[in-house]
C-alpha atoms as a PDB file:
ATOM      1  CA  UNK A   1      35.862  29.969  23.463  1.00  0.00           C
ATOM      2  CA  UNK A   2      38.852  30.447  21.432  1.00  0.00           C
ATOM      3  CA  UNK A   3      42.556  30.497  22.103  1.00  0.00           C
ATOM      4  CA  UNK A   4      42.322  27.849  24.461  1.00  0.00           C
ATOM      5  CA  UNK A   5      45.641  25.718  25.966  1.00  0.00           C
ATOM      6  CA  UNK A   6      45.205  22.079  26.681  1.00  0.00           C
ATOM      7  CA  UNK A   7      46.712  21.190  30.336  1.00  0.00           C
ATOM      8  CA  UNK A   8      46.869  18.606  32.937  1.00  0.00           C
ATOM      9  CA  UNK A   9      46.894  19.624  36.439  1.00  0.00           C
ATOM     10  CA  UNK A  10      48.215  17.383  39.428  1.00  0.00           C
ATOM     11  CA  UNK A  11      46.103  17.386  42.646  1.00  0.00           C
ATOM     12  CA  UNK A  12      47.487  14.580  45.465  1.00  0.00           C
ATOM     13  CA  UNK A  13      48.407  12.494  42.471  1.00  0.00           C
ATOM     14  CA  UNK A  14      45.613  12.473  40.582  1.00  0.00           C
ATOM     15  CA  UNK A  15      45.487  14.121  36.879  1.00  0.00           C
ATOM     16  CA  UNK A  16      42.762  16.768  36.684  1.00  0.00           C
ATOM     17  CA  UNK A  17      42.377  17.787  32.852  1.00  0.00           C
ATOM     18  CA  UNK A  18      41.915  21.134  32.181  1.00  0.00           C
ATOM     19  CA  UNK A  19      42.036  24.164  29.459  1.00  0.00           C
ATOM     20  CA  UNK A  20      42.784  27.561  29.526  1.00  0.00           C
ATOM     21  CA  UNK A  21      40.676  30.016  27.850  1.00  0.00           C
ATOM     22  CA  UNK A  22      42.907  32.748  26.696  1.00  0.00           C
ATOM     23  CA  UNK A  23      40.199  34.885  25.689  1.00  0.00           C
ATOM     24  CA  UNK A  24      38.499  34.898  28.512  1.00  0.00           C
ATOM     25  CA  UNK A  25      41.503  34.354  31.525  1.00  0.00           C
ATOM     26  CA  UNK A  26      39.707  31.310  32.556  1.00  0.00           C
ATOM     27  CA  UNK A  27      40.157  27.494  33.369  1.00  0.00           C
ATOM     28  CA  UNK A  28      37.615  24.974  32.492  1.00  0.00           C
ATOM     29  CA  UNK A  29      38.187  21.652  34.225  1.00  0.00           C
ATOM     30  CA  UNK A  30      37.007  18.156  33.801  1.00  0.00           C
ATOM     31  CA  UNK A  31      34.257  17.439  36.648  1.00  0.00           C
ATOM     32  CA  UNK A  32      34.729  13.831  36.188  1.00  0.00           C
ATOM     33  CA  UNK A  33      38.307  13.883  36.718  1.00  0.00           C
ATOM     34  CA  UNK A  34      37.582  16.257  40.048  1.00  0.00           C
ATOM     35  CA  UNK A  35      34.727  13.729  40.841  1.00  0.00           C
ATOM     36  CA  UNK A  36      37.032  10.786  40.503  1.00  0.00           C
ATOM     37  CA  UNK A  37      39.878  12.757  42.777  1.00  0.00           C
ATOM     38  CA  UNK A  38      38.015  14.117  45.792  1.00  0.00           C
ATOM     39  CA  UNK A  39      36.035  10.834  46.307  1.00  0.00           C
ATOM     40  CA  UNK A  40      38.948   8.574  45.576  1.00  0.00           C
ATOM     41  CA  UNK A  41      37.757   6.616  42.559  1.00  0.00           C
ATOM     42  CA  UNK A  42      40.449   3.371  41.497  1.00  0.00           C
ATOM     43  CA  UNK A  43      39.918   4.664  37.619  1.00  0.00           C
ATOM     44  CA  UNK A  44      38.097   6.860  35.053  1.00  0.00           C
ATOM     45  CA  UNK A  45      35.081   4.735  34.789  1.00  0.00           C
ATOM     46  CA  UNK A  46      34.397   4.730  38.632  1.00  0.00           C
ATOM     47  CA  UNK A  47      34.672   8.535  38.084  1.00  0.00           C
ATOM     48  CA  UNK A  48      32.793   8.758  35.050  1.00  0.00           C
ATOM     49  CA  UNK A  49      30.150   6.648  36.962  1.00  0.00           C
ATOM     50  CA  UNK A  50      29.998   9.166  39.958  1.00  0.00           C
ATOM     51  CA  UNK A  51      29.348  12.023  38.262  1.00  0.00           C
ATOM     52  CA  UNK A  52      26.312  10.542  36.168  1.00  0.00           C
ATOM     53  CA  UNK A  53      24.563  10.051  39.613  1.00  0.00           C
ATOM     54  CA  UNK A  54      25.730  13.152  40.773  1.00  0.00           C
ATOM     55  CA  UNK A  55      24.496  14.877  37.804  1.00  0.00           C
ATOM     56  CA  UNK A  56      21.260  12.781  37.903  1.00  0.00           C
ATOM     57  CA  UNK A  57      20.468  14.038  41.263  1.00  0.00           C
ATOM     58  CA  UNK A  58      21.834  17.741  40.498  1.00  0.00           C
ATOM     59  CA  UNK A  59      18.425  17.471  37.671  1.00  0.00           C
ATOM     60  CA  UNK A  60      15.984  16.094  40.222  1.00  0.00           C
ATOM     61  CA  UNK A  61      17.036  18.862  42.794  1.00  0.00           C
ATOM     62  CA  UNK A  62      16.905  21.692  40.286  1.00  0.00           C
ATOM     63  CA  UNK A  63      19.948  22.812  40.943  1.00  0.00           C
ATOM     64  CA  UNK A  64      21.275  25.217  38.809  1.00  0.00           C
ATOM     65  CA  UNK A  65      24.924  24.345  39.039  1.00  0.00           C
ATOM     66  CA  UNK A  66      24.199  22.030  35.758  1.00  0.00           C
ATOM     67  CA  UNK A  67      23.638  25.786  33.657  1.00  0.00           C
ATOM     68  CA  UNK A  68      27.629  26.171  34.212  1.00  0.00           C
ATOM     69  CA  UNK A  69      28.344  22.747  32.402  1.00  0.00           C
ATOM     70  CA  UNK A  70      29.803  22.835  29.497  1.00  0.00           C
ATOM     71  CA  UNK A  71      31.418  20.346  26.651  1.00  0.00           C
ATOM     72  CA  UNK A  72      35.397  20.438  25.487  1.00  0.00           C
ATOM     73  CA  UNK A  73      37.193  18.171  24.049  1.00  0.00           C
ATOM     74  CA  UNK A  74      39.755  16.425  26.073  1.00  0.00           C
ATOM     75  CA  UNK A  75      42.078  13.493  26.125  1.00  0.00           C
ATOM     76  CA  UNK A  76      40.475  10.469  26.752  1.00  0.00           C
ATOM     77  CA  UNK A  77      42.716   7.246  28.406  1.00  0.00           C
ATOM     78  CA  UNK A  78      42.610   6.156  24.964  1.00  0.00           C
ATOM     79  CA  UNK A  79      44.517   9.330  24.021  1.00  0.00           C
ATOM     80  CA  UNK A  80      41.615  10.296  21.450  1.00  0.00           C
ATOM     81  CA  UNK A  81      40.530  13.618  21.764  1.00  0.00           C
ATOM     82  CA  UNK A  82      36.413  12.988  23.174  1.00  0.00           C
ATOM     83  CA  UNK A  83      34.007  15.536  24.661  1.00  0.00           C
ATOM     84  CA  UNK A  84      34.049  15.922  28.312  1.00  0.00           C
ATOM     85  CA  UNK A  85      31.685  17.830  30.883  1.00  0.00           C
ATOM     86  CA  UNK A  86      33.978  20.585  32.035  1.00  0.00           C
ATOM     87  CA  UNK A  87      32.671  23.307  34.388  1.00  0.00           C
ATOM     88  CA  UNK A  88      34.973  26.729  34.600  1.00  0.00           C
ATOM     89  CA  UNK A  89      36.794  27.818  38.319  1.00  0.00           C
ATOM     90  CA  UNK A  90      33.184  29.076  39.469  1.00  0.00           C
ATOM     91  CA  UNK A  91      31.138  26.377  38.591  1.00  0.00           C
ATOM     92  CA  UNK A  92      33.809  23.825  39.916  1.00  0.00           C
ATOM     93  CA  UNK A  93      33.469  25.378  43.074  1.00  0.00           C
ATOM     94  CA  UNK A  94      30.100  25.444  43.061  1.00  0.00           C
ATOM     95  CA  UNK A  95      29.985  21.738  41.948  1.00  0.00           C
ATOM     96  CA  UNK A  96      32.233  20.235  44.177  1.00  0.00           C
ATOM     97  CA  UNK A  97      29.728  21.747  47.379  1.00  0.00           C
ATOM     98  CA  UNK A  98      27.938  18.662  46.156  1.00  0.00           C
ATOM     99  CA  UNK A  99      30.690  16.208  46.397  1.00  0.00           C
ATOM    100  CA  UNK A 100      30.746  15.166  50.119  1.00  0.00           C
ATOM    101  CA  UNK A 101      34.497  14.933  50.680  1.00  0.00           C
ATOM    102  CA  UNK A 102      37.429  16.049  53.137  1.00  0.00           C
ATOM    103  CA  UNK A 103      39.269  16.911  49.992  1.00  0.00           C
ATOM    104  CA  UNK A 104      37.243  19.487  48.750  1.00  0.00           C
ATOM    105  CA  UNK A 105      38.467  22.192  51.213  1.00  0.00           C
ATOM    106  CA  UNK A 106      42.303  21.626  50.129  1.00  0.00           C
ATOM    107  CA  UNK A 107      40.645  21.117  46.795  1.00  0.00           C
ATOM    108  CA  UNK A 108      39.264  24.855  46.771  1.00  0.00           C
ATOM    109  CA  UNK A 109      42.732  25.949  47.874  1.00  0.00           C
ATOM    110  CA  UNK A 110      44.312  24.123  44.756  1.00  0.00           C
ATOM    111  CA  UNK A 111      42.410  25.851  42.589  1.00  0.00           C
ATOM    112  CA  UNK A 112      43.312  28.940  43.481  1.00  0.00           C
ATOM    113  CA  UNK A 113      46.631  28.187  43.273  1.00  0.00           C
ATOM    114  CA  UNK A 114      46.059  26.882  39.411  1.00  0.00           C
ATOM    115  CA  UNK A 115      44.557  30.415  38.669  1.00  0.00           C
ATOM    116  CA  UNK A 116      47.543  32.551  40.229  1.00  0.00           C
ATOM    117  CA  UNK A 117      50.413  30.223  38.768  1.00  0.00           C
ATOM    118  CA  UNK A 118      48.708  30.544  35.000  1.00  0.00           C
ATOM    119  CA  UNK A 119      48.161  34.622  35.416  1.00  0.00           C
ATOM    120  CA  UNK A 120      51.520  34.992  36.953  1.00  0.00           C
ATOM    121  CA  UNK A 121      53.104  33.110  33.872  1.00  0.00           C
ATOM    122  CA  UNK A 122      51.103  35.239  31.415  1.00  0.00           C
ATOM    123  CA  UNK A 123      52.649  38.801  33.111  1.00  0.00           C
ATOM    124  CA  UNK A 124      56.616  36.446  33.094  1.00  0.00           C
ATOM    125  CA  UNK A 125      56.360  33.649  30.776  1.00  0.00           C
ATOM    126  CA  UNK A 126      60.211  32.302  32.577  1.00  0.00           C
ATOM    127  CA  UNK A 127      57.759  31.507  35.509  1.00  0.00           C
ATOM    128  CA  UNK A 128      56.491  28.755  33.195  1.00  0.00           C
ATOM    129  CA  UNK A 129      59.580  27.379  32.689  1.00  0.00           C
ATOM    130  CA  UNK A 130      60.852  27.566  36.133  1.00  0.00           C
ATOM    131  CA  UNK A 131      57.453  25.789  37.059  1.00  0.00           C
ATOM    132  CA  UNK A 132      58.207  22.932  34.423  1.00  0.00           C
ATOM    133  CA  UNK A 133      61.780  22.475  35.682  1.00  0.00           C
ATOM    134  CA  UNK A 134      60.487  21.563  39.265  1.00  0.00           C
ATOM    135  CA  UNK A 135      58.172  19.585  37.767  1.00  0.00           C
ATOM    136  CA  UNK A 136      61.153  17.479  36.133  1.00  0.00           C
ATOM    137  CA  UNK A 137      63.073  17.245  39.643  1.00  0.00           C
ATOM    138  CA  UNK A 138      60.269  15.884  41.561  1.00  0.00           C
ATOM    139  CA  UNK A 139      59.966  13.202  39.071  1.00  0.00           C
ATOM    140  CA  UNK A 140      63.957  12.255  39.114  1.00  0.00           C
ATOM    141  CA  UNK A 141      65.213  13.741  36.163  1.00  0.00           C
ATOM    142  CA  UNK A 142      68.308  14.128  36.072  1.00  0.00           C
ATOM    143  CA  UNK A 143      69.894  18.362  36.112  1.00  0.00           C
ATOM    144  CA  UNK A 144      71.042  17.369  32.289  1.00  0.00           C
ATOM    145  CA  UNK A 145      68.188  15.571  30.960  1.00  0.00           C
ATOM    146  CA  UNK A 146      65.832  18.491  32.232  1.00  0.00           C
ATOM    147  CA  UNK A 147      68.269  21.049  30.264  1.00  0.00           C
ATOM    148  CA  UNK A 148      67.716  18.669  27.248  1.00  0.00           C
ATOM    149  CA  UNK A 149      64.212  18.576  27.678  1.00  0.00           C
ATOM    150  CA  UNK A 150      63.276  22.185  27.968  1.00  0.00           C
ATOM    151  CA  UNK A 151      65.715  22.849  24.985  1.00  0.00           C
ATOM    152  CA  UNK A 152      63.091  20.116  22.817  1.00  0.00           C
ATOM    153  CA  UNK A 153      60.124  22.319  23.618  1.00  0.00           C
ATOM    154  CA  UNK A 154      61.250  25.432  21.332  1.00  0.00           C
ATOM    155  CA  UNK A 155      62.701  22.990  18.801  1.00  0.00           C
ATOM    156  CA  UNK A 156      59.169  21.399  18.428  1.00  0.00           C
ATOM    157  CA  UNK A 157      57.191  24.614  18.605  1.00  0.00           C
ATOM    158  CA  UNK A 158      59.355  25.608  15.593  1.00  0.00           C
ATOM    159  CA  UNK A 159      58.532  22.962  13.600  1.00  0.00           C
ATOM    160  CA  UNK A 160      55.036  23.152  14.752  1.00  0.00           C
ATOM    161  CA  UNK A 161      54.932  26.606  13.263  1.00  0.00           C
ATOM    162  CA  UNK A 162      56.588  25.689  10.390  1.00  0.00           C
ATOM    163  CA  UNK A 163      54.109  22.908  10.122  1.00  0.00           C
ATOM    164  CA  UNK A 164      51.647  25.877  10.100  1.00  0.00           C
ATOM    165  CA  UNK A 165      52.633  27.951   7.345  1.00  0.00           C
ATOM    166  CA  UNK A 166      52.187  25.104   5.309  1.00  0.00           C
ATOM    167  CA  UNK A 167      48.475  25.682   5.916  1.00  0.00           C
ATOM    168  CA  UNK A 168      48.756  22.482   8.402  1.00  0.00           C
ATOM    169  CA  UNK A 169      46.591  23.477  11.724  1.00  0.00           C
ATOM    170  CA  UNK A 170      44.726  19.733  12.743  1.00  0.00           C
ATOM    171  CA  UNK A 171      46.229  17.939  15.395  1.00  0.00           C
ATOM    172  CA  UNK A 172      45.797  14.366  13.339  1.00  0.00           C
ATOM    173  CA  UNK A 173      47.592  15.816  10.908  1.00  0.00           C
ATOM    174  CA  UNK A 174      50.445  17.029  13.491  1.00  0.00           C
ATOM    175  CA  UNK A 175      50.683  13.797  14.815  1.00  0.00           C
ATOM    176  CA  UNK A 176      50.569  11.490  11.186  1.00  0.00           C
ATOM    177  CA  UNK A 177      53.781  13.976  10.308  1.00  0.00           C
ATOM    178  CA  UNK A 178      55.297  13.243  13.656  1.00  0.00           C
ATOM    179  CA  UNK A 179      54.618   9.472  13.631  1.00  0.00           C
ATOM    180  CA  UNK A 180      56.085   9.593  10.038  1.00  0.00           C
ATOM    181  CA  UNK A 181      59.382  11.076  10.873  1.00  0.00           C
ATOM    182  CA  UNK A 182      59.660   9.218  14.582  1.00  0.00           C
ATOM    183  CA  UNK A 183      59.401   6.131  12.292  1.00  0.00           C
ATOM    184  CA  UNK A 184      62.171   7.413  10.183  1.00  0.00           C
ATOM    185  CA  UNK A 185      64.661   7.401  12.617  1.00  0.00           C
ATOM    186  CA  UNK A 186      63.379   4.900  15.218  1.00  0.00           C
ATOM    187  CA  UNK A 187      61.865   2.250  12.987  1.00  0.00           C
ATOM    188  CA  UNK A 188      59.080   2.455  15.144  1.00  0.00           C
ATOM    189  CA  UNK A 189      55.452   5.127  14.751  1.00  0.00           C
ATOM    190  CA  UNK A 190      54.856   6.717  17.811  1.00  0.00           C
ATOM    191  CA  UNK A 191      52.048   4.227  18.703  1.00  0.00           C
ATOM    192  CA  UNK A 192      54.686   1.660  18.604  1.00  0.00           C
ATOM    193  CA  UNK A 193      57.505   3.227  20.568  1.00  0.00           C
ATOM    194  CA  UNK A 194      55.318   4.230  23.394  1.00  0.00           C
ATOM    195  CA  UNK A 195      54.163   0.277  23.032  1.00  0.00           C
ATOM    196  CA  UNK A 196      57.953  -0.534  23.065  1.00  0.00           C
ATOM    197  CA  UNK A 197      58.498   1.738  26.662  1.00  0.00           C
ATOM    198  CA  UNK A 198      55.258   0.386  28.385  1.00  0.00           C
ATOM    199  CA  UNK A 199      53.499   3.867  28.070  1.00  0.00           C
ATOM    200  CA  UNK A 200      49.696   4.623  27.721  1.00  0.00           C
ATOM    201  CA  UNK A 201      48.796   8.246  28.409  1.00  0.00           C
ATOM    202  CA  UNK A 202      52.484   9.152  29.257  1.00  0.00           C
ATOM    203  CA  UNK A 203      54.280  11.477  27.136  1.00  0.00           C
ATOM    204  CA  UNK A 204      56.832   9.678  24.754  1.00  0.00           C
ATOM    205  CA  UNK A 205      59.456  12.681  25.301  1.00  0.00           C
ATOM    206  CA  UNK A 206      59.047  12.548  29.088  1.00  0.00           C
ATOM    207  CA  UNK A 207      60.032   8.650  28.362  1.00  0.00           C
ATOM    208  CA  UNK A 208      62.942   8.782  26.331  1.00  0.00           C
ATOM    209  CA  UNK A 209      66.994   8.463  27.181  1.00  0.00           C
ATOM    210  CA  UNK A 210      69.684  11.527  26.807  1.00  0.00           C
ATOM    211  CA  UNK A 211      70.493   9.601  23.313  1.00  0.00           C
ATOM    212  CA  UNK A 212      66.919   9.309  22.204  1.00  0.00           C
ATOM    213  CA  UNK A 213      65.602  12.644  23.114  1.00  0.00           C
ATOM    214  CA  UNK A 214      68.942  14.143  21.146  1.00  0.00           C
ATOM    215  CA  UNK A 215      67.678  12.109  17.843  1.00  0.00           C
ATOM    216  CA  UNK A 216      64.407  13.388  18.353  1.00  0.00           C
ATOM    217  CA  UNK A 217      65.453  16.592  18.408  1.00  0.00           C
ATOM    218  CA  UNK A 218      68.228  16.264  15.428  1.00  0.00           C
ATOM    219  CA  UNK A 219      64.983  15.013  12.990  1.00  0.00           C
ATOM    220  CA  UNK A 220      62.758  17.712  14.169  1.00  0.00           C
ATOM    221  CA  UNK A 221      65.295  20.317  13.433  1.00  0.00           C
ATOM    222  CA  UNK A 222      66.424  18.815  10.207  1.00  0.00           C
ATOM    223  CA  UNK A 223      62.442  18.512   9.314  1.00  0.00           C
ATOM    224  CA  UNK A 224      62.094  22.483   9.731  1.00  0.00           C
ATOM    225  CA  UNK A 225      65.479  23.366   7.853  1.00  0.00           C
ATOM    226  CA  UNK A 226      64.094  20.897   4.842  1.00  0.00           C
ATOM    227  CA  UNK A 227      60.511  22.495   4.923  1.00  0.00           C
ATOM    228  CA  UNK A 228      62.049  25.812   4.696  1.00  0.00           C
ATOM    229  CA  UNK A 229      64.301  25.043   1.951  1.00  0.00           C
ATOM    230  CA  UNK A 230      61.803  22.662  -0.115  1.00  0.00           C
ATOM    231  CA  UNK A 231      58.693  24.454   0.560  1.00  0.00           C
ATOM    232  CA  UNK A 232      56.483  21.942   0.431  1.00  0.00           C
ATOM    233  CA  UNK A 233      53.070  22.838  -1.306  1.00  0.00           C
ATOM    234  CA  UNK A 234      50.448  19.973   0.039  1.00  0.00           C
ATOM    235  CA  UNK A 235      49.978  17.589   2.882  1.00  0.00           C
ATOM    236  CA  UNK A 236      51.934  14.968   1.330  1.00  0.00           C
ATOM    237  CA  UNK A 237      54.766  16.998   0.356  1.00  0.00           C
ATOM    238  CA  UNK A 238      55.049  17.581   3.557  1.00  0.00           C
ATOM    239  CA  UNK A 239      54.951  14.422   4.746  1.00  0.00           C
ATOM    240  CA  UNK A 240      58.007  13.349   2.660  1.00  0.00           C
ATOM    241  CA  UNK A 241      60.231  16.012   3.784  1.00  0.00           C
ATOM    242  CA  UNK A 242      59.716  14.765   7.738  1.00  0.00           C
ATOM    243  CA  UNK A 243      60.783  11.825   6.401  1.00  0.00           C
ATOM    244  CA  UNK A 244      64.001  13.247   4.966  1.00  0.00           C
ATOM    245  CA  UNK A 245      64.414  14.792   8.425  1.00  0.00           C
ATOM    246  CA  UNK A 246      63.814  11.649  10.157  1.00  0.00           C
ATOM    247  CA  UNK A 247      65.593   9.755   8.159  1.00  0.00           C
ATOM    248  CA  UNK A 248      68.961  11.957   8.853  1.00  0.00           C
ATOM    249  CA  UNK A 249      68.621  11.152  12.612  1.00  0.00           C
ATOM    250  CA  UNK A 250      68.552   7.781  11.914  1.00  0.00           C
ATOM    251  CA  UNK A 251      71.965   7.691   9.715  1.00  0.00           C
ATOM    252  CA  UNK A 252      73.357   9.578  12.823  1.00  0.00           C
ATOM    253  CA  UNK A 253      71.787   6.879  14.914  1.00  0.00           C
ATOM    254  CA  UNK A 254      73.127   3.656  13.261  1.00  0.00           C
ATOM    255  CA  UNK A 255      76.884   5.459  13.215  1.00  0.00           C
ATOM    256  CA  UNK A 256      76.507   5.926  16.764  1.00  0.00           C
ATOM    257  CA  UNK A 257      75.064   2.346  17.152  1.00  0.00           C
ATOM    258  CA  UNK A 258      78.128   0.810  15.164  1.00  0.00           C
ATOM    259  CA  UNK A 259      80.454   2.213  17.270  1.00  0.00           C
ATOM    260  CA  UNK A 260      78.901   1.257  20.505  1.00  0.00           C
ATOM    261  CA  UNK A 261      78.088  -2.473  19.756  1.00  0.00           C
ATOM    262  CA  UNK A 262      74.794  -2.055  21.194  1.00  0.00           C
ATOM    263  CA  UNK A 263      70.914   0.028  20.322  1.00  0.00           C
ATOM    264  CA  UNK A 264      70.638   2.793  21.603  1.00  0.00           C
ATOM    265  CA  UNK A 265      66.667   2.711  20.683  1.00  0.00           C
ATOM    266  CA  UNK A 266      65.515   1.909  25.116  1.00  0.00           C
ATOM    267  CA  UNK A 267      62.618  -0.030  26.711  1.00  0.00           C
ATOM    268  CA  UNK A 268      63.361   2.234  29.778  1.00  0.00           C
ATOM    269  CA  UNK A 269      60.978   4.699  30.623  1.00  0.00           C
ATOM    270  CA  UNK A 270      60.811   7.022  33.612  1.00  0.00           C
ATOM    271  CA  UNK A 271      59.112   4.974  36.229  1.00  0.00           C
ATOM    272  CA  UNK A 272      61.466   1.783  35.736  1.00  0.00           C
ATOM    273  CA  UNK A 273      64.205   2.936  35.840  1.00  0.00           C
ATOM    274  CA  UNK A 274      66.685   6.104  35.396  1.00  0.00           C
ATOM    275  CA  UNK A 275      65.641   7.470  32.312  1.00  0.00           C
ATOM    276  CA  UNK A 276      69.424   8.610  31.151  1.00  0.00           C
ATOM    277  CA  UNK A 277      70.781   5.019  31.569  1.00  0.00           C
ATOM    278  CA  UNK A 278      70.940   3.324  28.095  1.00  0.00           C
ATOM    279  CA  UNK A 279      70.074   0.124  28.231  1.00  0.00           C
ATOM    280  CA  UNK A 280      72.466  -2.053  26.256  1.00  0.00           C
ATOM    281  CA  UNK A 281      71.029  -4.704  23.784  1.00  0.00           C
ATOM    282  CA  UNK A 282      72.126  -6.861  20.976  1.00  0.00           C
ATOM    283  CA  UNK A 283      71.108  -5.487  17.505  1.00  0.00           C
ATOM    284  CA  UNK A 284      69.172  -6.973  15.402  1.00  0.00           C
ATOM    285  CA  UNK A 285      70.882  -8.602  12.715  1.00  0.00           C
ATOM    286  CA  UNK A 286      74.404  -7.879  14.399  1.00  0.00           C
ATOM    287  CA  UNK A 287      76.490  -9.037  16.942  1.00  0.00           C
ATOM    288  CA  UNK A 288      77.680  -6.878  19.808  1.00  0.00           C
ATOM    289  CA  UNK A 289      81.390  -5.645  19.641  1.00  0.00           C
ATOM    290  CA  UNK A 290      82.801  -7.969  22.657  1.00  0.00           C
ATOM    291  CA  UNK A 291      86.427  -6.264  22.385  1.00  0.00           C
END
């Protein structure tokens, strides 16, 4: 399979992993995560647990469901990319007839709905981005921190590309580059920020204030305009010019931070509270402007 997009699907709450096989017009999804939704399981080892005795007595039955089961690499809770058992839109339906639930029948229905959405985008890609706007309102965002957001996507995809030209294509190496600039302008790898917010498997964008996300942005724009201009030859080179990038947002950062009397560097995240308040906090090393 080539060409493939990694995803995560929402069914009644629960994240279903999945990819998209370009190639091929087809979605593979994680039968543990469908094994943990449609028979309610409190976390991923319950789920993981389900499906071995499922699959266990899938083998001593013959069945030949098991032929469709396949191996991808996914996102693990751990965030680590680890091989899954995925089975594509076929063999999930043929899987979950084996799954005694009351979900599976609005599960089915789901499914189909996955398929349409992903072809429709394909023929009118702003259906995508329509579909990730709503996304945004159900969770709370605000109208201007969705506009914000959306606007981050391209600006990373450019420097992704960039990233790309400079013969960079693993996703380690994507995220050591990103962790090194992040840490240029937040003090903080992305490891630690996400520590910082109280986030595990959330996204660190998703998690970050009006002022943040605009940083973010400034360093990964500045770290595309540098990489044009210096034309970094190896890995390392490249590394040092995200750091120049990063290191411009955080110049912008500490003005804005001088003039405000407070960090603007937030333990909020999305689910405690609204994610465009800033929360004000002493600096480090300074006192906070009390006129």
């Amino acid at each position: 399979m080539q060409k493939e997009e990694k995803d995560i699907k929402i069914f009644e709450d629960r994240r279903i992993r999945a990819h998209w096989d370009a190639d091929q017009e087809e979605w593979y999804f994680s039968i543990v995560d469908v094994c943990g939704a449609l028979t309610d399981q409190p976390d991923q080892r319950g789920a993981t647990f389900y499906w071995g005795k499922l699959k266990q007595r899938l083998k001593r039955e013959g069945s030949e469901v098991l032929t469709k089961c396949q191996q991808l690499k996914m996102p693990a809770p751990d965030g680590k990319m680890r091989k899954t058992d995925v089975f594509d839109t076929k063999g999930t339906l043929r899987a979950i007839q084996s799954i005694p639930s009351k979900k599976a029948e609005p599960f089915k229905m789901w499914m189909a709905q996955v398929a349409s959405e992903r072809l429709d985008e394909i023929a009118d890609p702003e259906k995508a981005i329509i579909r990730g706007t709503d996304y945004y309102r159900k969770k709370g965002y605000t109208e201007g921190w969705i506009d914000q957001r959306l606007q981050t996507i391209d600006v990373r995809k450019e420097l992704t590309d960039e990233w790309k030209t400079r013969g960079i294509e693993k996703e380690r190496d994507y995220a050591i580059l990103t962790s090194e600039m992040t840490r240029a302008w937040s003090d903080m790898s992305v490891k630690e920020y996400k520590q910082f917010k109280d986030l595990k498997k959330e996204n660190l964008r998703d998690n970050m204030t009006n002022v943040e996300i605009t940083l973010n942005q400034l360093a990964e724009v500045t770290t595309t305009l540098l990489s044009k201009r210096l034309d970094p030859k190896t890995f390392t080179d490249s590394k040092q010019v995200a750091l120049l990038g990063g290191r411009t947002a955080k110049r912008t950062r500490e003005d804005i931070e001088r003039q405000i009397g407070a960090s603007v560097i937030s333990p909020v995240n999305a689910e405690t509270k609204e994610i465009s308040e800033v929360k004000k906090r002493k600096i480090e090393g300074k006192e906070k402007n009390e006129q």
